[in-house]
Protein backbone atom coordinates (compact mmCIF):
# COMPACT_ATOMS: atom_id res chain seq x y z
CA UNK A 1 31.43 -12.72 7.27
CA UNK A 2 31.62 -13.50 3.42
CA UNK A 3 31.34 -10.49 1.02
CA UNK A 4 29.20 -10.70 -2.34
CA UNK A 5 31.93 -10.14 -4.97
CA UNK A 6 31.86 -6.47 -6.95
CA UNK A 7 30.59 -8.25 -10.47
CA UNK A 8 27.36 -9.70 -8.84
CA UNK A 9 26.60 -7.13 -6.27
CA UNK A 10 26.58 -4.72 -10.15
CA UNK A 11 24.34 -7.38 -11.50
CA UNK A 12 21.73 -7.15 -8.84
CA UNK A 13 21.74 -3.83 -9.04
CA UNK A 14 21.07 -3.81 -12.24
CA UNK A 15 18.82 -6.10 -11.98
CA UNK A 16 16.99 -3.72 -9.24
CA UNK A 17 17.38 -0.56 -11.26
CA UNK A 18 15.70 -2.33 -14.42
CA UNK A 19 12.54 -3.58 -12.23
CA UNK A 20 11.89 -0.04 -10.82
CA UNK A 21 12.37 1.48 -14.14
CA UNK A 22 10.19 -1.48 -15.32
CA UNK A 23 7.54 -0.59 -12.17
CA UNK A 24 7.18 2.96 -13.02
CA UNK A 25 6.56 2.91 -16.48
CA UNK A 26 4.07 0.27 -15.65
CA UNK A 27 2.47 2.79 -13.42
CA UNK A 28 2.34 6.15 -15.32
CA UNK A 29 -0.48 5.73 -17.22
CA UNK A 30 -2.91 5.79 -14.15
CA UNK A 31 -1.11 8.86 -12.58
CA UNK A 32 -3.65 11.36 -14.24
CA UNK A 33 -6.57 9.22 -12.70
CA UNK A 34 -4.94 9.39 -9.43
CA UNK A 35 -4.57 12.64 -9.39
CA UNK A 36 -7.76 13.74 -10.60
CA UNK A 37 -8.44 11.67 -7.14
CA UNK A 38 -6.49 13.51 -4.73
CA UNK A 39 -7.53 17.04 -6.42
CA UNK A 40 -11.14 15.91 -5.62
CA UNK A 41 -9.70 14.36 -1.93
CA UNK A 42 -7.86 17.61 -1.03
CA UNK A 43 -10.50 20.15 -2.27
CA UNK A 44 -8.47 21.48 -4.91
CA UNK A 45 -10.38 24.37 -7.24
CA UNK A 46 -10.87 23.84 -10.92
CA UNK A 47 -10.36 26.83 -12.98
CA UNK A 48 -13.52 27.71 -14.87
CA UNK A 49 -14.16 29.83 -17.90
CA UNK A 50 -15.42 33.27 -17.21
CA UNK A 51 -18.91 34.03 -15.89
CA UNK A 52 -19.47 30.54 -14.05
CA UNK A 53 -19.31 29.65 -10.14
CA UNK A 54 -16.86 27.21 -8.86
CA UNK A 55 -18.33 25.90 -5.24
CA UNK A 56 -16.97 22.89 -3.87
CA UNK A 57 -19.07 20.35 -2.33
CA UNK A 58 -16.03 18.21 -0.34
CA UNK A 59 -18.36 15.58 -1.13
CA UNK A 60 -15.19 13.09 -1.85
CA UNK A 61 -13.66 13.14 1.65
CA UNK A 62 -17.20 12.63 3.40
CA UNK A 63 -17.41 9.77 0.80
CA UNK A 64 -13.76 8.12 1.63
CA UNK A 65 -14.53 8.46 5.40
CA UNK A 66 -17.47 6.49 5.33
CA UNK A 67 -16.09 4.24 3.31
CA UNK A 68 -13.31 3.58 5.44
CA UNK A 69 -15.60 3.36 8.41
CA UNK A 70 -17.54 0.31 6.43
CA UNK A 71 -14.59 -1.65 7.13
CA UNK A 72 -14.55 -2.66 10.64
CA UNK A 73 -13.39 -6.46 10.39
CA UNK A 74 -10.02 -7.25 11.63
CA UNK A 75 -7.20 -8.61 9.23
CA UNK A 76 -7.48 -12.60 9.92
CA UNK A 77 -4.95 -14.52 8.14
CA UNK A 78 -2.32 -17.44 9.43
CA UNK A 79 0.71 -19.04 8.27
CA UNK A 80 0.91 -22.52 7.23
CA UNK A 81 2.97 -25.02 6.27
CA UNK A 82 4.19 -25.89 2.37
CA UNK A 83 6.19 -29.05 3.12
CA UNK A 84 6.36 -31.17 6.10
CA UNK A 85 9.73 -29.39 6.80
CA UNK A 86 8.06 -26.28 6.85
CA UNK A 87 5.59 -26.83 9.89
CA UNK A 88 7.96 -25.38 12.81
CA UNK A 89 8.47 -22.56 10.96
CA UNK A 90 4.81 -21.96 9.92
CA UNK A 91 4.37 -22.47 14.27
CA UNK A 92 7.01 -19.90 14.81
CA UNK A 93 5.65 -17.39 12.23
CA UNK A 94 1.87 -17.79 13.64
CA UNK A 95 3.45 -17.18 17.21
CA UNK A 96 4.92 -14.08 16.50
CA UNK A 97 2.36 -13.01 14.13
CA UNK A 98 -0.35 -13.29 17.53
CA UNK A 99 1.94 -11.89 19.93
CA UNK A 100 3.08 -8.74 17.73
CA UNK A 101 -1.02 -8.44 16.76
CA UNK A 102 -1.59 -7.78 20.97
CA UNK A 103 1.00 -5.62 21.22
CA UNK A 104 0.49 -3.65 18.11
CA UNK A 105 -2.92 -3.06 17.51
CA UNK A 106 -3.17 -3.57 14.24
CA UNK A 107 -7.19 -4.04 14.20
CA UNK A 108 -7.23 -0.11 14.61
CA UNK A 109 -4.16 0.69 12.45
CA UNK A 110 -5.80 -1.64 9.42
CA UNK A 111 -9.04 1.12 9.49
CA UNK A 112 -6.66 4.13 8.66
C-alpha cells in the first residue's frame, strides 16, 4: 500500500475546497427562486397587509405530482466503447448496469 505524500494530499484539498467554494457561489443567486419554490411546495403562508385573506390553494403540489406522473418511461442508456481497448470494459459495465437494473428497480425509483 503506497501513501499520497502530505504536500499533495494539501494540494488536492485545496484544490477540493476551492471548487466547492467555487460551486456555491455559483449557486447562490438562484437560492431565492428556489425557495420561493419550496414555500409554494410546502404550503407555506405569506404574510399579508392588514384587512386581506390569505387562503392557500396547494395548487403547486397537485401540479408537481402530475407532473411527475407524466414521466413514466424508463431510464434507457448503455455504455460503449471509446477506443478499441475500451470494449471489454464497456461489456463489463453494460453487464452490471442490466443485472443491478433487475435487482434494483430503478424504473420505479427514477418516477420519485
Amino acid at each position: 500500500m503506497t501513501t499520497i505524500p502530505y504536500a499533495t494530499r494539501q494540494k488536492i484539498a485545496a484544490q477540493a475546497l476551492s471548487e466547492i467554494d467555487f460551486a456555491r457561489q455559483a449557486k447562490q443567486p438562484k437560492f431565492p427562486q428556489w425557495h420561493k419554490n419550496e414555500d409554494l411546495y410546502y404550503n407555506k403562508k405569506i404574510n399579508v397587509e392588514a384587512g386581506r385573506i390569505n387562503v392557500n390553494l396547494n395548487e403547486m403540489q397537485s401540479f408537481v405530482n402530475t407532473f411527475v406522473s407524466k414521466i413514466n418511461a424508463p431510464w434507457n442508456f448503455e455504455y460503449i466503447k471509446g477506443e478499441e481497448a475500451d470494449l471489454e470494459k464497456a461489456k463489463i459495465a453494460n453487464a452490471i448496469k442490466e443485472k443491478d437494473r433487475k435487482g434494483g428497480d430503478w424504473d420505479a425509483k427514477a418516477l420519485f
